[in-house]
C-alpha atoms as a PDB file:
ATOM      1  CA  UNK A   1       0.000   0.000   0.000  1.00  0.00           C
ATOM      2  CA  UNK A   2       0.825   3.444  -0.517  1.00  0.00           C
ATOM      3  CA  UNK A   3       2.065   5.983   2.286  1.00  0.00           C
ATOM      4  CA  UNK A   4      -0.378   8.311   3.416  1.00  0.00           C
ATOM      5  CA  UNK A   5       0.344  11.620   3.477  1.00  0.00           C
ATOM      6  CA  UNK A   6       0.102  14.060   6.287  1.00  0.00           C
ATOM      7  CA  UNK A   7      -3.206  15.278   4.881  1.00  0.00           C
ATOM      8  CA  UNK A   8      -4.224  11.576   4.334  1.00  0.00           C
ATOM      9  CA  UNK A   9      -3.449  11.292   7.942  1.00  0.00           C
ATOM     10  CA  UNK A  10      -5.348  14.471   9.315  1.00  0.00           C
ATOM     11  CA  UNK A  11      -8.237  13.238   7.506  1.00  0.00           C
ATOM     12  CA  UNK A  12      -8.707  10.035   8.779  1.00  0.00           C
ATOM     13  CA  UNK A  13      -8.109  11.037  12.136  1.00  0.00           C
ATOM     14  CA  UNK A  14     -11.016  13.261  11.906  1.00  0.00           C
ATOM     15  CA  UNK A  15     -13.174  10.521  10.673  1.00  0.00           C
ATOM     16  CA  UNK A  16     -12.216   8.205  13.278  1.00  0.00           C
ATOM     17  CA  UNK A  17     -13.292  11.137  15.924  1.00  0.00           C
ATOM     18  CA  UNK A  18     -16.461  11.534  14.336  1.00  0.00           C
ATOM     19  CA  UNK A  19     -17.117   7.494  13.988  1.00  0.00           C
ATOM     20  CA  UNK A  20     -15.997   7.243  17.666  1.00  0.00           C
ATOM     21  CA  UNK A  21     -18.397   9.916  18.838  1.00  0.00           C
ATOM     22  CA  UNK A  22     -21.571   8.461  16.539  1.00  0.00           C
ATOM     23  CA  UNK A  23     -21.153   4.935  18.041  1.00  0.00           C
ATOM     24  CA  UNK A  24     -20.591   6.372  21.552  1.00  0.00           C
ATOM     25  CA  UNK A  25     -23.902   8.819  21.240  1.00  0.00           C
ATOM     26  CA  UNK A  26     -25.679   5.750  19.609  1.00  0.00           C
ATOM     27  CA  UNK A  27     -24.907   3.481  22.349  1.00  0.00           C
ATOM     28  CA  UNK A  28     -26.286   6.549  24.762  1.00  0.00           C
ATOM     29  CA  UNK A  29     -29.606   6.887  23.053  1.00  0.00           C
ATOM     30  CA  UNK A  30     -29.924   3.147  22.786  1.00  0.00           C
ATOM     31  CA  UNK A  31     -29.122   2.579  26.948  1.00  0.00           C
ATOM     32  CA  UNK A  32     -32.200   5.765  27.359  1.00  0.00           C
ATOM     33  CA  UNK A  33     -34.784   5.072  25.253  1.00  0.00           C
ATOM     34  CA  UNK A  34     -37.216   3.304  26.308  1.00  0.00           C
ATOM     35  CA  UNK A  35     -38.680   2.065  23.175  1.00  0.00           C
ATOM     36  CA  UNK A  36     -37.194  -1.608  22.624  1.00  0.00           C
ATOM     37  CA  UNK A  37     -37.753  -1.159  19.012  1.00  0.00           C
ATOM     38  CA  UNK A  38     -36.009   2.189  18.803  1.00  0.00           C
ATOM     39  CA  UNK A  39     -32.909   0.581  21.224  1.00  0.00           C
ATOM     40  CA  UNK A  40     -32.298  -2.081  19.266  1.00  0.00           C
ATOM     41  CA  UNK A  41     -31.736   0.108  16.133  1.00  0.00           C
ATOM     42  CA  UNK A  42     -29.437   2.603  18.001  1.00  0.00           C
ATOM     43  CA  UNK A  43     -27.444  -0.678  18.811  1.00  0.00           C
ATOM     44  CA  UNK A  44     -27.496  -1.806  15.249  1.00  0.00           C
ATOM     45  CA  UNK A  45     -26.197   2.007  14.162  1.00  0.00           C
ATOM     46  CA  UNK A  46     -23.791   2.075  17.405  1.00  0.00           C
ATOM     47  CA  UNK A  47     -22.060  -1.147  15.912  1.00  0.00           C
ATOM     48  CA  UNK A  48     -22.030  -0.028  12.030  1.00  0.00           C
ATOM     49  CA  UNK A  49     -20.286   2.583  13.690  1.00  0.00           C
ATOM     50  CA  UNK A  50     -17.711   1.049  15.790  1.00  0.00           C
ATOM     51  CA  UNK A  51     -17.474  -1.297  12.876  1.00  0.00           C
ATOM     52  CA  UNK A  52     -16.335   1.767   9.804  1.00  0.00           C
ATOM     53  CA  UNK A  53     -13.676   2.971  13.156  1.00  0.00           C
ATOM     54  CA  UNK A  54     -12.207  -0.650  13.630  1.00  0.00           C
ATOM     55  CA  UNK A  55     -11.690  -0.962   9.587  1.00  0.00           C
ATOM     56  CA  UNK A  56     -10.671   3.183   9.336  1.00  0.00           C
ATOM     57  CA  UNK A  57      -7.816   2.364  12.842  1.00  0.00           C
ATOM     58  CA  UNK A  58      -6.817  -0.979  10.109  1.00  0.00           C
ATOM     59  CA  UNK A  59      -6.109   1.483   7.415  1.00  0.00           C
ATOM     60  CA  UNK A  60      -4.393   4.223   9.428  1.00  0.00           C
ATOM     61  CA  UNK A  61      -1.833   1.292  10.832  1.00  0.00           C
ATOM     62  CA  UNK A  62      -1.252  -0.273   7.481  1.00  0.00           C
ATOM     63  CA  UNK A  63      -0.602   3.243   6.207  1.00  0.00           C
ATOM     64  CA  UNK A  64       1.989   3.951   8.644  1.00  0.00           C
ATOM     65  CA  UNK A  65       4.481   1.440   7.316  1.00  0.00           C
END
């Protein structure tokens, strides 16, 4: 794989910030609402979230080499 570049870098760290806070809100609404329905899905989102930060942390690593 190619390098990233320091704007490559900068980027991605602000996407992980912004995938990290979306799961972690997600998981908030789905702990406080009382609707099971309406939990579930914030669970659902909270883990499509955590799973585009675990795959965005595997490309920032592999572009460090």
């Amino acid at each position: 794989m190619t390098k990233l570049t320091a704007k490559d870098l900068d980027v991605l760290t602000h996407v992980l910030t912004g995938e990290e806070m979306a799961c972690k809100k997600a998981r908030i609404y789905a702990n406080t609402l009382t609707d099971a329905a309406l939990a579930q899905e914030m669970n659902r989102i909270a883990c499509a979230h955590a799973e585009r930060f675990s795959a965005l942390c595997t490309l920032l690593e592999g572009g460090r080499s």
